[in-house]
N, C-alpha and C. Protein backbone atom coordinates (compact mmCIF):
# COMPACT_ATOMS: atom_id res chain seq x y z
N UNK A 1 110.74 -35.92 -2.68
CA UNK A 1 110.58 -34.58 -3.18
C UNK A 1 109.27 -34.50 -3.97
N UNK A 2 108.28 -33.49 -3.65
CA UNK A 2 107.30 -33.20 -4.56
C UNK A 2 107.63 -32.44 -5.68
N UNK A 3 106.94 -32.85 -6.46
CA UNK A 3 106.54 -32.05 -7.80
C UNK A 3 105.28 -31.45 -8.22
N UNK A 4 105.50 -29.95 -8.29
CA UNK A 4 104.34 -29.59 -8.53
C UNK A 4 104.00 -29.42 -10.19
N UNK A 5 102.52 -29.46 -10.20
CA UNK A 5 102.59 -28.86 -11.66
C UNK A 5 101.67 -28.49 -12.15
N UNK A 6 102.66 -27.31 -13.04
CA UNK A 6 101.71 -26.14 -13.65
C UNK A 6 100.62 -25.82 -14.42
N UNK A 7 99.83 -25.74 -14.20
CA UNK A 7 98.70 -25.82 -15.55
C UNK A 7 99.13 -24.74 -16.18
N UNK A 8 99.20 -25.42 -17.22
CA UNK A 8 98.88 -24.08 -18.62
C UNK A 8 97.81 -23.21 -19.04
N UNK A 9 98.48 -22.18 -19.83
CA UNK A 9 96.84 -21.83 -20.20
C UNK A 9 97.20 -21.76 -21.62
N UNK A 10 96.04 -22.33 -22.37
CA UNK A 10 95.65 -22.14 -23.82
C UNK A 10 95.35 -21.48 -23.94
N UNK A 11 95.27 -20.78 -25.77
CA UNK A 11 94.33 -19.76 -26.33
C UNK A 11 93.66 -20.32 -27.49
N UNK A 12 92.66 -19.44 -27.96
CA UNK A 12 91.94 -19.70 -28.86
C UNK A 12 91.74 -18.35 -29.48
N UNK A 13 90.75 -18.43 -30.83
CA UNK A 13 90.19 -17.28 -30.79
C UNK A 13 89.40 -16.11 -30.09
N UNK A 14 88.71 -17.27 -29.63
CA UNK A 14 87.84 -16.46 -28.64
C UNK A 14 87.70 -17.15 -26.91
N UNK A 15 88.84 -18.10 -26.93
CA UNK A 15 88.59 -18.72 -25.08
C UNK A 15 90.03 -18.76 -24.54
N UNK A 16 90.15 -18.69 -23.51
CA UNK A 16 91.54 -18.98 -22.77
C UNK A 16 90.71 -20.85 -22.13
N UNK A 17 91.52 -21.41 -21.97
CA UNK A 17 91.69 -22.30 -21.25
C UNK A 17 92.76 -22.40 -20.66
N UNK A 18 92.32 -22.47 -18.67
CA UNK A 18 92.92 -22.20 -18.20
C UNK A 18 93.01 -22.92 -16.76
N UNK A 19 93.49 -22.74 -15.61
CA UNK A 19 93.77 -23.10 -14.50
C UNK A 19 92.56 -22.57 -13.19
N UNK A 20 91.76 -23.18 -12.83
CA UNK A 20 90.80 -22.81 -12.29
C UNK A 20 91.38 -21.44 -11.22
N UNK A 21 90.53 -20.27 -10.79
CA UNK A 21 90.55 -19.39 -9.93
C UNK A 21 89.37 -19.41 -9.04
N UNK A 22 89.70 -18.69 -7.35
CA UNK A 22 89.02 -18.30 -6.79
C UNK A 22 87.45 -17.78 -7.55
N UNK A 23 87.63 -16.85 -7.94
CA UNK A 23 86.67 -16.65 -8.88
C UNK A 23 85.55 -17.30 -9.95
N UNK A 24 86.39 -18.42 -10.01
CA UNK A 24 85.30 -19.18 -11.04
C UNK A 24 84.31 -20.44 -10.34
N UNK A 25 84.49 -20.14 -8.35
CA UNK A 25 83.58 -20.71 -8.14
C UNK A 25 82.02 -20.36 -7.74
N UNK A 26 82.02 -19.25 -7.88
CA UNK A 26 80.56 -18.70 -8.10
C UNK A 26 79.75 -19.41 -9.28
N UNK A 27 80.15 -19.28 -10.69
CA UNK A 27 80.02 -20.21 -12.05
C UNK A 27 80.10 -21.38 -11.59
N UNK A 28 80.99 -22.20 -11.01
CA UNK A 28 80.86 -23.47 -11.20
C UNK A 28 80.17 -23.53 -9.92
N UNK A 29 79.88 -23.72 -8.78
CA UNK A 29 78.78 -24.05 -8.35
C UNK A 29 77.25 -24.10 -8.35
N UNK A 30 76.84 -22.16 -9.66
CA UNK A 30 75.14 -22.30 -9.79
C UNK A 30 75.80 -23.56 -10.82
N UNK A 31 76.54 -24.35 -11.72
CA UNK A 31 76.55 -24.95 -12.73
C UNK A 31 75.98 -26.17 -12.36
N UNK A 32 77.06 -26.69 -11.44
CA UNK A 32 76.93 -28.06 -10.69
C UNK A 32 75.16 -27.87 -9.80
N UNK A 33 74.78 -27.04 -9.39
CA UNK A 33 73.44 -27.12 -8.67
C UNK A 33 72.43 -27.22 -9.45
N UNK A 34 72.50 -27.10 -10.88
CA UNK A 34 71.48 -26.75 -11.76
C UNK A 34 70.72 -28.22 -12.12
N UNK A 35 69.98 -28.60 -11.68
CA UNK A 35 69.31 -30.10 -12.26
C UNK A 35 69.49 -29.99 -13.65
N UNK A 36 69.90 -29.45 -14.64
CA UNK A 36 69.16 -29.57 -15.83
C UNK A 36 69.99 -29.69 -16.64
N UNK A 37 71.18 -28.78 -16.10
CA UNK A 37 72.54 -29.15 -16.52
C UNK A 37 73.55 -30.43 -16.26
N UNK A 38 73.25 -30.57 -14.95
CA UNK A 38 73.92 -31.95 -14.42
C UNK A 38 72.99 -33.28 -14.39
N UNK A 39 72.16 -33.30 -15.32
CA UNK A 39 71.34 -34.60 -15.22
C UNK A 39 71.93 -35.45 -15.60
N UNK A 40 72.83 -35.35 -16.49
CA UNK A 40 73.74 -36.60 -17.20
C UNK A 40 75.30 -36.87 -16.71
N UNK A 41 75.43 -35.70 -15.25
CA UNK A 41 76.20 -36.12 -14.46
C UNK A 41 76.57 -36.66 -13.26
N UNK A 42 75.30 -36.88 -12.79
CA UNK A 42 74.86 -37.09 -11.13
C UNK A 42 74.77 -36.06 -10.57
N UNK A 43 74.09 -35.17 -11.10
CA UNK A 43 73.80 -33.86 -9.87
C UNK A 43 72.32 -33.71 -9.98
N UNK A 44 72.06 -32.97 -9.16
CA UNK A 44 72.70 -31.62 -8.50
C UNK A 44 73.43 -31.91 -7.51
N UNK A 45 74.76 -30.68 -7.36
CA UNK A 45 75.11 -31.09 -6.27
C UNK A 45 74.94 -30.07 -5.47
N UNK A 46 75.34 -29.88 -4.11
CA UNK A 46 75.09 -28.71 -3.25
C UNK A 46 76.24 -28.16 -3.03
N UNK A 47 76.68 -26.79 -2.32
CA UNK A 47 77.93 -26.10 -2.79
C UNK A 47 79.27 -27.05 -1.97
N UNK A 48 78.72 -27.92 -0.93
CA UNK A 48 80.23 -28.27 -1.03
C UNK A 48 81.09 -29.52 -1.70
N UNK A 49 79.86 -29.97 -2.17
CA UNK A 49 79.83 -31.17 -3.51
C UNK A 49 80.70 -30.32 -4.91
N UNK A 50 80.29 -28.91 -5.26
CA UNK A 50 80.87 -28.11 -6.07
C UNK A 50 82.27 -27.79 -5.64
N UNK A 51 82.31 -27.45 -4.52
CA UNK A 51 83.60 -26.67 -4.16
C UNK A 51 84.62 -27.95 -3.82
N UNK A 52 84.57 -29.26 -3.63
CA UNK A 52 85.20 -30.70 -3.67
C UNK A 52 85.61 -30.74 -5.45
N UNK A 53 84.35 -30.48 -5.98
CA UNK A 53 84.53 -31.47 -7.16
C UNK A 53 85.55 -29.89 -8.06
N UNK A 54 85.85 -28.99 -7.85
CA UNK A 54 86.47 -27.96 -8.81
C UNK A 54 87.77 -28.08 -8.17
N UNK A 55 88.06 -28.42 -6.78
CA UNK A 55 89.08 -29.31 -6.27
C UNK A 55 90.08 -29.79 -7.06
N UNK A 56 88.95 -31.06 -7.32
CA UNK A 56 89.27 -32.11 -7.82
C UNK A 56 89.60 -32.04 -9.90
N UNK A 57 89.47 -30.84 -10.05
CA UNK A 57 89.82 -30.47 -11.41
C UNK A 57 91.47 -29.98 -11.52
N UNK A 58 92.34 -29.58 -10.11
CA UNK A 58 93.27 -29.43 -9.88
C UNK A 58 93.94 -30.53 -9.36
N UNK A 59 93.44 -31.19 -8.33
CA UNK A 59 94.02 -32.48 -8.22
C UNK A 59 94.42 -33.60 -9.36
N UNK A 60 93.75 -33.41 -10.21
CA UNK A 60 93.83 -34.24 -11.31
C UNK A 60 95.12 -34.10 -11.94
N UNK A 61 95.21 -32.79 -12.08
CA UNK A 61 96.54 -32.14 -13.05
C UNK A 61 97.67 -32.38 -12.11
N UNK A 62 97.76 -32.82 -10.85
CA UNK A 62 98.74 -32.74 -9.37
C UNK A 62 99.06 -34.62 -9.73
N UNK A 63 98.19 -35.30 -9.85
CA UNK A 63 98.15 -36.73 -9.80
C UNK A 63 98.65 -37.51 -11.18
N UNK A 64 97.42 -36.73 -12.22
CA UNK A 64 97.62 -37.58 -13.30
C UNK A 64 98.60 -36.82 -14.05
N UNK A 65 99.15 -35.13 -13.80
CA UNK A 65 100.05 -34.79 -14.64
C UNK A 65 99.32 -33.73 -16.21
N UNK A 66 98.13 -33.89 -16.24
CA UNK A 66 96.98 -33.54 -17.24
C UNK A 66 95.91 -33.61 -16.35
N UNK A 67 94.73 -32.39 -17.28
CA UNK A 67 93.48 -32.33 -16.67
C UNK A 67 92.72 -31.64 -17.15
N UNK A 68 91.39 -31.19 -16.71
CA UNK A 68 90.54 -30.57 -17.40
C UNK A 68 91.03 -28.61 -17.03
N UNK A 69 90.58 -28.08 -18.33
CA UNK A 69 90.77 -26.68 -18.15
C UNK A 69 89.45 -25.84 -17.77
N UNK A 70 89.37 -24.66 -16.94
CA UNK A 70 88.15 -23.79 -17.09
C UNK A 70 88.46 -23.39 -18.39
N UNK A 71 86.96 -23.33 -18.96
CA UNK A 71 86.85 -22.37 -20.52
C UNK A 71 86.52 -20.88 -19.84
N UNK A 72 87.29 -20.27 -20.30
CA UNK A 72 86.90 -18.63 -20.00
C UNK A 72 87.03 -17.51 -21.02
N UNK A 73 85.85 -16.92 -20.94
CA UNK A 73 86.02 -15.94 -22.32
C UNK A 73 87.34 -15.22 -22.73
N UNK A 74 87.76 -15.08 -23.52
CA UNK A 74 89.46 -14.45 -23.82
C UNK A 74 89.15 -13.31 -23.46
N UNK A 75 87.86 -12.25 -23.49
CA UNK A 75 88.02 -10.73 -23.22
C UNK A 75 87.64 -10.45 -21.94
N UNK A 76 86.70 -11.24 -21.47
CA UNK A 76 86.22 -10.77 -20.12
C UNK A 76 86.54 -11.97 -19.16
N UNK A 77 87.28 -12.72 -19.01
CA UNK A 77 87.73 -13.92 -18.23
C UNK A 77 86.37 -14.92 -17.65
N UNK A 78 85.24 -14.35 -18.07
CA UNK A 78 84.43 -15.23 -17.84
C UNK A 78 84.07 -16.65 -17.69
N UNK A 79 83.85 -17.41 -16.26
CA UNK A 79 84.15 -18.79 -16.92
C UNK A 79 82.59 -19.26 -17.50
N UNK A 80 83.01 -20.16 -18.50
CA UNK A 80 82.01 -20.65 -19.38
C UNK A 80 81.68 -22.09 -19.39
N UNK A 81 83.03 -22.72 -18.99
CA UNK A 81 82.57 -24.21 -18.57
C UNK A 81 83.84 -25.01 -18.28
N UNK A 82 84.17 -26.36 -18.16
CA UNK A 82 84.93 -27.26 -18.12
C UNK A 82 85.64 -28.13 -19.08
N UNK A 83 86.65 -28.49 -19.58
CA UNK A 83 86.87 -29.49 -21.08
C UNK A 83 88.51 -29.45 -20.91
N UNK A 84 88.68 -30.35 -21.10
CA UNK A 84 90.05 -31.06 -21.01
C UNK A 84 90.28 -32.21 -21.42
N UNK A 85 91.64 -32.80 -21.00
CA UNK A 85 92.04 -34.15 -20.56
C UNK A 85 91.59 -34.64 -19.43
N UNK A 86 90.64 -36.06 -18.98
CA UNK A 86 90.19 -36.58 -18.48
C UNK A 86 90.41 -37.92 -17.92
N UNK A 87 90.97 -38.42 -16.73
CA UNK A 87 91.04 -40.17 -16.62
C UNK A 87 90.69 -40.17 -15.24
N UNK A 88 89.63 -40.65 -14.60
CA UNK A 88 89.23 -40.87 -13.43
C UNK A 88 89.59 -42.38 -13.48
N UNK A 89 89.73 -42.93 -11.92
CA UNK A 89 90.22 -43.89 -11.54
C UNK A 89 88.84 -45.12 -12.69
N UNK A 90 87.68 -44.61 -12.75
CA UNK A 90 86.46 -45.50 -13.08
C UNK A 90 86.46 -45.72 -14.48
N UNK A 91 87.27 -45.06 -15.26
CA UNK A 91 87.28 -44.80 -16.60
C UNK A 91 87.83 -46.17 -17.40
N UNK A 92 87.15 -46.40 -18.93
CA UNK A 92 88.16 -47.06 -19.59
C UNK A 92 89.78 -46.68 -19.84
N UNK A 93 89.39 -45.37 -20.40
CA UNK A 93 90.80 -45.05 -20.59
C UNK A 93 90.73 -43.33 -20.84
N UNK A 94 91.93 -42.54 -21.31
CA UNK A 94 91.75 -41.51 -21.13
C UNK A 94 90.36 -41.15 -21.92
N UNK A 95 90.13 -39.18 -21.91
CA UNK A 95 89.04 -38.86 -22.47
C UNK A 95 89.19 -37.35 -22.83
N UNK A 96 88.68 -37.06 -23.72
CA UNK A 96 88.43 -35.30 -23.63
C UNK A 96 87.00 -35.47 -23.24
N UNK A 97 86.63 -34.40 -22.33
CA UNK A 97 85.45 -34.63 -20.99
C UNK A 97 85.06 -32.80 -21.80
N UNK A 98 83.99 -32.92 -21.82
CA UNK A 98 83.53 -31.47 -21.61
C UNK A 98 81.91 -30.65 -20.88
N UNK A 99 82.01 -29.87 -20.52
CA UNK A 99 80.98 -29.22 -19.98
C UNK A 99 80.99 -27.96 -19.96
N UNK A 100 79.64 -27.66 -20.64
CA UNK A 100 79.83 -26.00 -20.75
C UNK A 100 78.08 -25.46 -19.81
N UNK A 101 78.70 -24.00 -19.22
CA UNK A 101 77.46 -23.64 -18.18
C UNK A 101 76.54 -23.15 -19.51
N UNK A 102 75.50 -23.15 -19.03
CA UNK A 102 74.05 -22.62 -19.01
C UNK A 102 74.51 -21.44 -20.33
N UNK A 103 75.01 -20.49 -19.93
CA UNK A 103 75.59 -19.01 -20.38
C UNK A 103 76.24 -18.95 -21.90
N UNK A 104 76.96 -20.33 -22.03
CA UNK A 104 77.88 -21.32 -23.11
C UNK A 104 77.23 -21.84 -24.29
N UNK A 105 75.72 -22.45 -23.89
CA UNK A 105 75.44 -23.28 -24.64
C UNK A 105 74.75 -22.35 -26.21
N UNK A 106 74.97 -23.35 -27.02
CA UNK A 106 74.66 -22.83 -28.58
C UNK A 106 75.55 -21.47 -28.83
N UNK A 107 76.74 -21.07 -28.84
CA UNK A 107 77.35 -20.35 -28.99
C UNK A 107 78.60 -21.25 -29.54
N UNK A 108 79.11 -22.14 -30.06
CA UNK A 108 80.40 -23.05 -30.52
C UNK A 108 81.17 -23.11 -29.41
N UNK A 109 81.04 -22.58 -27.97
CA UNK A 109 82.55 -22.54 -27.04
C UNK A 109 82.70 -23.95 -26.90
N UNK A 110 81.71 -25.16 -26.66
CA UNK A 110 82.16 -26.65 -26.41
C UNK A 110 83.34 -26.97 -27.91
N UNK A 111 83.06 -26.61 -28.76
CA UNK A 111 83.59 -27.42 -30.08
C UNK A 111 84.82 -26.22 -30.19
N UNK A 112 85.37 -24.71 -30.01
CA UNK A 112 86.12 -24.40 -30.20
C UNK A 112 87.49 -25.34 -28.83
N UNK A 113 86.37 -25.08 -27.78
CA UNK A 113 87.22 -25.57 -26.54
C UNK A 113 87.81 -27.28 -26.25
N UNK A 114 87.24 -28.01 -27.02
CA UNK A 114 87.21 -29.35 -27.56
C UNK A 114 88.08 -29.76 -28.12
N UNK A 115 88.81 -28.88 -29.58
CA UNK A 115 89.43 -28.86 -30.37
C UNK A 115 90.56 -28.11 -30.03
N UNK A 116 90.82 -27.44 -28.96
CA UNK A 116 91.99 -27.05 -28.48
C UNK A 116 92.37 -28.00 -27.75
N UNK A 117 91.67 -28.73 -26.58
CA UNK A 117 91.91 -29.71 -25.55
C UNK A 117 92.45 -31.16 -26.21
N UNK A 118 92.12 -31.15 -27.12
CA UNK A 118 92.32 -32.50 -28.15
C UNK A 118 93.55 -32.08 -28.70
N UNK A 119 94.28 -30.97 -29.36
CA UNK A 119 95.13 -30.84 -29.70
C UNK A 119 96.34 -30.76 -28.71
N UNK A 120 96.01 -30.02 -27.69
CA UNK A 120 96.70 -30.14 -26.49
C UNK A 120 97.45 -31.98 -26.19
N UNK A 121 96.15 -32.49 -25.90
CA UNK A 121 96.32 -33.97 -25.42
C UNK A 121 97.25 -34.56 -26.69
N UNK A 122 97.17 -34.46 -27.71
CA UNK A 122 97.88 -35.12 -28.85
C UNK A 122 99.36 -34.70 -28.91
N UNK A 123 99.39 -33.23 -29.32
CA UNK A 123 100.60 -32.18 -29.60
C UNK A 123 101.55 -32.36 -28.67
N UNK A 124 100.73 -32.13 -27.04
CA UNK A 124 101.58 -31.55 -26.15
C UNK A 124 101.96 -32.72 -25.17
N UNK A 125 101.11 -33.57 -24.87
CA UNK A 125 101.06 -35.09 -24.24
C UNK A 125 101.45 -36.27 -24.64
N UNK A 126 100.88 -36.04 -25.77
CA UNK A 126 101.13 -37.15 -26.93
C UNK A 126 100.71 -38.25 -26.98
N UNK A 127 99.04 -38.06 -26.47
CA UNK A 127 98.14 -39.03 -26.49
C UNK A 127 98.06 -39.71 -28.15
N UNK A 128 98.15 -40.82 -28.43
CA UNK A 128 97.66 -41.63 -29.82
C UNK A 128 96.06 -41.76 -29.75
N UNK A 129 95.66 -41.47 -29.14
CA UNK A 129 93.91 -42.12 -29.03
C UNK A 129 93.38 -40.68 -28.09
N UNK A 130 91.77 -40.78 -28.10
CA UNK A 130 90.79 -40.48 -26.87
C UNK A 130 89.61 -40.98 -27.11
N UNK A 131 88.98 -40.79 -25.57
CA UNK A 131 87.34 -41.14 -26.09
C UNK A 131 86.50 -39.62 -25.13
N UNK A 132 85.46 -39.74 -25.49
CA UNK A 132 84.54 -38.97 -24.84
C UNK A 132 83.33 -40.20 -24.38
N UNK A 133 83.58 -39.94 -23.30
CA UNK A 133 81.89 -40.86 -22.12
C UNK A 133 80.72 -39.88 -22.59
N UNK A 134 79.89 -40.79 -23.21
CA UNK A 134 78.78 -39.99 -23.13
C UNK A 134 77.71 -40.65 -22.60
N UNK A 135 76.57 -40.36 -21.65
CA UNK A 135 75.15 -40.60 -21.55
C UNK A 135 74.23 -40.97 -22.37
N UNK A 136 73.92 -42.00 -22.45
CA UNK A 136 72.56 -42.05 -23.56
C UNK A 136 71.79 -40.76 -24.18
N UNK A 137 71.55 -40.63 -23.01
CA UNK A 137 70.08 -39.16 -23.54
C UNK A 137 70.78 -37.70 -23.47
N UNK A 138 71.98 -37.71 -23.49
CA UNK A 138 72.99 -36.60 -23.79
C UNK A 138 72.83 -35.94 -25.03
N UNK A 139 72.29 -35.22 -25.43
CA UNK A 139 71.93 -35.32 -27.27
C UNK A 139 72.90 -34.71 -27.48
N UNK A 140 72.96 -33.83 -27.16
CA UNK A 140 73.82 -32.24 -27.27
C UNK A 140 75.57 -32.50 -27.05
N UNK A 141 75.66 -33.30 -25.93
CA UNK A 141 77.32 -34.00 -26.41
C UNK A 141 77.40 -34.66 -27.67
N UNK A 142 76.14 -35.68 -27.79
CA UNK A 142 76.38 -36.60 -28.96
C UNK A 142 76.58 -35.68 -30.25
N UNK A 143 75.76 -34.82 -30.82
CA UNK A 143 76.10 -34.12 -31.71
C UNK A 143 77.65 -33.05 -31.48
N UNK A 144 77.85 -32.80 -30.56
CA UNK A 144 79.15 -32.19 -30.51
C UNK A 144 80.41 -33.32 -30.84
N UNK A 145 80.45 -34.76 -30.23
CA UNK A 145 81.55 -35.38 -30.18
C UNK A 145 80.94 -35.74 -32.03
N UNK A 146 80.05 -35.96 -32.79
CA UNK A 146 79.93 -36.03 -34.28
C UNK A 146 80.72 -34.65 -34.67
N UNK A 147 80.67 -33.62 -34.56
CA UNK A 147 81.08 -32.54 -34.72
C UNK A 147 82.15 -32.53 -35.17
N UNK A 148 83.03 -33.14 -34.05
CA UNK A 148 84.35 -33.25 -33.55
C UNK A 148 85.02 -34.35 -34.70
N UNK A 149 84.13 -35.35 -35.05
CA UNK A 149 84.94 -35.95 -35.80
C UNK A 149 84.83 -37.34 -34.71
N UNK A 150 84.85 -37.41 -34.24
CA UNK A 150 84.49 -38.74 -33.49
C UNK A 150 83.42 -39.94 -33.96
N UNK A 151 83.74 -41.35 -33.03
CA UNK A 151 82.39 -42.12 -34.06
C UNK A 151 82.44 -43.09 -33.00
N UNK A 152 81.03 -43.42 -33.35
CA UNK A 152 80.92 -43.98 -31.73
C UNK A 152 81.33 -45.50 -31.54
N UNK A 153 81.84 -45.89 -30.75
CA UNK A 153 82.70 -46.94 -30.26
C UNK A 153 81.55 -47.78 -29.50
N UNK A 154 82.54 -48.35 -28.97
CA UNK A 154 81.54 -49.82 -27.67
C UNK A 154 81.13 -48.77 -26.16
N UNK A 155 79.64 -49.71 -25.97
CA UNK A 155 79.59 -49.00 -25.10
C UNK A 155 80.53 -49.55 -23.62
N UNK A 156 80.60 -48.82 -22.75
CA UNK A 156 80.77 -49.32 -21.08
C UNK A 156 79.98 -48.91 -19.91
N UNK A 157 80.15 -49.92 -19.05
CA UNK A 157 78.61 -49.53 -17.85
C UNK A 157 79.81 -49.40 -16.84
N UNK A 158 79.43 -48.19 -16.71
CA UNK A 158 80.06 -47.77 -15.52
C UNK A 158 79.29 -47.64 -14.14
N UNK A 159 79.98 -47.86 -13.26
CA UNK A 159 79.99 -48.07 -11.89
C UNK A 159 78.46 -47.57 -11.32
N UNK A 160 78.65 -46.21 -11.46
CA UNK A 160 77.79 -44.97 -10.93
C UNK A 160 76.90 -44.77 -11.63
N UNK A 161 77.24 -44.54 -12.84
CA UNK A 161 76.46 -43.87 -13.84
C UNK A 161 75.81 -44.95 -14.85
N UNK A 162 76.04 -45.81 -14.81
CA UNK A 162 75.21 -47.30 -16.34
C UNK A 162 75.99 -47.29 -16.92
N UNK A 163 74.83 -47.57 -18.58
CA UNK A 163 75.48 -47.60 -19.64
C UNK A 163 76.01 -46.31 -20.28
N UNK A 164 77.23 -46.25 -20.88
CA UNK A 164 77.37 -44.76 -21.61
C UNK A 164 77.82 -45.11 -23.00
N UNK A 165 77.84 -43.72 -23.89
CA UNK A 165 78.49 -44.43 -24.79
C UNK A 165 80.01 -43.92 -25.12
N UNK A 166 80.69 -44.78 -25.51
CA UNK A 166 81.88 -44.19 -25.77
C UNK A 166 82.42 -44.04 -27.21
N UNK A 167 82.86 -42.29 -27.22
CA UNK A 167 83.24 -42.14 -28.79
C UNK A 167 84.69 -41.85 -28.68
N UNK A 168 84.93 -42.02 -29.87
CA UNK A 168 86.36 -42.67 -29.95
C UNK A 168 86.62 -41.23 -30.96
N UNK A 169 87.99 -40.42 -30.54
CA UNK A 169 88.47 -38.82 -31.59
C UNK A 169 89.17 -39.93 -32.65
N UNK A 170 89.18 -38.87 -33.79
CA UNK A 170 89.85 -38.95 -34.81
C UNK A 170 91.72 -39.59 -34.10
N UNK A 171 92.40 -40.04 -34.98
CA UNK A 171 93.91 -40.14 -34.39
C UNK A 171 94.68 -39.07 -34.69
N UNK A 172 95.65 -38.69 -34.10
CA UNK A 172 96.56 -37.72 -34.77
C UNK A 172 96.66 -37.68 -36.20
N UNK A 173 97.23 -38.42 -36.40
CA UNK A 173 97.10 -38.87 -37.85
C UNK A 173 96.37 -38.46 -38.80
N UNK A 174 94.71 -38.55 -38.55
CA UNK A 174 93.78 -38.48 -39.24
C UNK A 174 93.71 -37.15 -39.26
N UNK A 175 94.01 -36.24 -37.96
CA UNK A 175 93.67 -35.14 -38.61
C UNK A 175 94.68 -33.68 -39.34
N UNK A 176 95.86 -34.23 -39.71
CA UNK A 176 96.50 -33.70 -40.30
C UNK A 176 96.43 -33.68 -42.08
């Protein structure tokens, strides 16, 4: 017997996190094509590299049970980017993963959307730990996962991508 399962949707003040739609692959493919945005992810990719990999943001939640959410504006459903729960087969261990489009950036949606996904993973999952993978020359994660309360851990060289670094969230614990 299969089991399917449901993504949720979060709220925030100002974001839904939510279950990817038809709709949000217009956004996520200029996202994924953009060299400038995906340099620290292996892209660009071309649209059916995009339309696999937003797939694969549902598959995740089908397999691992958890996954990453679209960020979408709470008033106009706009999507704004990617951030969730994270464990690819290549990974140390789980992660809150985030990515926000072009449209997103310097506006707080990574760190409001961050801090929901983290609470999620703790509250609702009941993760004890996470890390965030980051890229060396990532600046802009690095100051977000400081943001967050995170501190940076050991690095790991992964497969595809090198060296990254890995930051380690606050524990439940800590942030109560």
């Amino acid at each position: 017997m299969t089991t399917t399962i449901t993504i949720p949707t979060l709220h925030t003040e100002n974001l839904s996190l939510r279950a990817p739609k038809p709709a949000d692959l217009a956004a996520y493919t200029a996202f994924r094509s953009d060299p400038v945005q995906t340099k620290h992810l292996g892209g660009p990719f071309n649209d059916e590299q995009a339309f696999s990999q937003l797939g694969e943001i549902v598959g995740h939640w089908q397999l691992r049970g958890f996954g990453r959410f679209i960020v979408a504006d709470k008033s106009t459903d706009e999507a704004l980017g990617v951030v969730g729960p994270f464990f690819p087969p290549d990974w140390p261990e789980r992660e809150i993963a985030w990515s926000v489009f072009a449209s997103a950036q310097g506006r707080s949606i990574a760190y409001e959307a961050v801090l929901a996904a983290r609470q999620f993973a703790y509250g609702t999952l009941g993760w004890t730990t996470a890390i965030s993978m980051i890229a060396d020359a990532n600046v802009r994660s690095i100051k977000l996962a400081e943001r967050v309360g995170c501190t940076r851990d050991a690095d790991y060289q992964h497969p595809e991508f090198g060296a990254m670094q890995v930051w380690r969230h606050p524990s439940p614990e800590a942030l109560t």
